[in-house]
Protein backbone atom coordinates (compact mmCIF):
# COMPACT_ATOMS: atom_id res chain seq x y z
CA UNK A 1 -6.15 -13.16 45.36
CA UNK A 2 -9.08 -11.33 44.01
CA UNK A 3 -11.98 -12.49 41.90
CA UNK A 4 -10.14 -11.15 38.83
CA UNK A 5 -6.64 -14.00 39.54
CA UNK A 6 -9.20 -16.51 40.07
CA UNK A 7 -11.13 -16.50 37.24
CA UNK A 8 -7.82 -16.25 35.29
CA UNK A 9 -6.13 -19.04 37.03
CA UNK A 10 -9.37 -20.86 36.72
CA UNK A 11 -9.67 -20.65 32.79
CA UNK A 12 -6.07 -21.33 32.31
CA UNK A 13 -6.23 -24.43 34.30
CA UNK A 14 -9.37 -25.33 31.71
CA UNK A 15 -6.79 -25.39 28.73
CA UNK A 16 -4.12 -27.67 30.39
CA UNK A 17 -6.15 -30.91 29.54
CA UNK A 18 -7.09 -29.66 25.95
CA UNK A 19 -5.54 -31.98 22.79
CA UNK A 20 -4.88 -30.71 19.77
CA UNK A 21 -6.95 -32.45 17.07
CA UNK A 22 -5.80 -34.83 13.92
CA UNK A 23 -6.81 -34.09 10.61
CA UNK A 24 -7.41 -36.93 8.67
CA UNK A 25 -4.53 -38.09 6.30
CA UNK A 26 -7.03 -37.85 3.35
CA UNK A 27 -7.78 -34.85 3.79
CA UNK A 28 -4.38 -33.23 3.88
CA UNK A 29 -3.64 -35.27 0.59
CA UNK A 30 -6.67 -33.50 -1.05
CA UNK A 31 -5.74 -30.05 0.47
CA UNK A 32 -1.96 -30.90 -1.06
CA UNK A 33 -3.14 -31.91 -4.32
CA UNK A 34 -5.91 -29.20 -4.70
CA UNK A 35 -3.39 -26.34 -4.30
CA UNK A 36 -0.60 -28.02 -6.31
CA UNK A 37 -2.41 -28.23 -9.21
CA UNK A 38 -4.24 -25.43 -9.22
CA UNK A 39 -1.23 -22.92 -8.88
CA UNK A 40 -0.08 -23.20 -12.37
CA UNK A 41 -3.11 -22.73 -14.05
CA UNK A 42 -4.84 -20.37 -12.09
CA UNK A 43 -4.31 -17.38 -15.00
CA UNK A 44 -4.60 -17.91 -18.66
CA UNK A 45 -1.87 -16.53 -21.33
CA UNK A 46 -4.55 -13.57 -22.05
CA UNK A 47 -5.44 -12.78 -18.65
CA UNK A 48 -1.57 -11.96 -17.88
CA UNK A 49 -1.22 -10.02 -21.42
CA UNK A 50 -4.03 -8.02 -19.72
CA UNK A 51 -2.79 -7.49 -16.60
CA UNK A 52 0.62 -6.48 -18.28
CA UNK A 53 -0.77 -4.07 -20.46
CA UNK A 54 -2.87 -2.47 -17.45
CA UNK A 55 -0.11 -1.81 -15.13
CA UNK A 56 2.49 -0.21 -18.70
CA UNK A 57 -0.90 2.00 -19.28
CA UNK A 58 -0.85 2.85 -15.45
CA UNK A 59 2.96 3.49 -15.43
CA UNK A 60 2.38 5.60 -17.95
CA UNK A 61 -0.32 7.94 -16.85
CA UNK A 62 1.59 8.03 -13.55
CA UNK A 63 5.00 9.41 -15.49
CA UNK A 64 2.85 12.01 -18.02
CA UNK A 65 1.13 13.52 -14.36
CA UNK A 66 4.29 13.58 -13.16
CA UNK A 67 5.56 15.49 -15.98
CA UNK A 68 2.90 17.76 -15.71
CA UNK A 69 3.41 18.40 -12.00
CA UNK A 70 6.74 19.34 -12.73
CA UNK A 71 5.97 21.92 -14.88
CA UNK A 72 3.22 23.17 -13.07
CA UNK A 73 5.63 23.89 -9.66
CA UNK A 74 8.19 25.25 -12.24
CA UNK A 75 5.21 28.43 -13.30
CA UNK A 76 3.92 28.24 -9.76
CA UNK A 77 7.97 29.02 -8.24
CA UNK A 78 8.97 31.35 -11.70
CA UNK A 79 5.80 33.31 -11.03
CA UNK A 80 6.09 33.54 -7.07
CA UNK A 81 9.70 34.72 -7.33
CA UNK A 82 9.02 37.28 -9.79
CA UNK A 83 5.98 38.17 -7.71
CA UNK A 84 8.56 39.00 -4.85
CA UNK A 85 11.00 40.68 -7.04
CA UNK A 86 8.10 43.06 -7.96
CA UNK A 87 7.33 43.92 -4.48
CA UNK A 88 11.24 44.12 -3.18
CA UNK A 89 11.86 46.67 -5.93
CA UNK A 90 9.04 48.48 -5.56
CA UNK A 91 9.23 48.59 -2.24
CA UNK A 92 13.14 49.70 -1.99
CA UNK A 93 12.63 52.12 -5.65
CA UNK A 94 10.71 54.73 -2.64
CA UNK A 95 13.34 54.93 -0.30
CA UNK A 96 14.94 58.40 0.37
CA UNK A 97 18.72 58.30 -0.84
């Protein structure tokens, strides 16, 4: 074995002898009861009506840019395609027949 195995057998033999430690009963009642009753009550009825009006003023900013999008790839492809059409015809209008 090299020095490497030993010091790895050597610190796993350290944990065989380790216990796990008790918390105290009263403790976990406290820890129990703290998040129990704080759960329900952790938002009041105006908080949520603001949250719920944030995310129906963010759904609808996200629809109107994709709306706009949309039309802007619609010019973008109507304009490259007649852009091509241009040069096809132009290009095909000066050969010899």
């Amino acid at each position: 074995m090299n020095s490497h195995d030993t010091n790895l057998e050597t610190t796993l033999k350290s944990l065989d002898n380790l216990r796990r430690l008790e918390v105290p009963i009263n403790l976990k009642q406290a820890i129990k009861n703290n998040f129990s009753s704080n759960a329900s009550s952790t938002m009041s009825i105006t908080q949520k009506w603001m949250l719920a009006a944030s995310v129906v003023i963010l759904i609808g900013i996200n629809v109107l840019t994709i709306k706009q999008y949309s039309k802007q790839s619609e010019k973008t492809t109507d304009t490259a395609s007649n852009e091509k059409n241009l040069v096809y015809k132009e290009y095909f209008s000066n050969t010899i027949e």
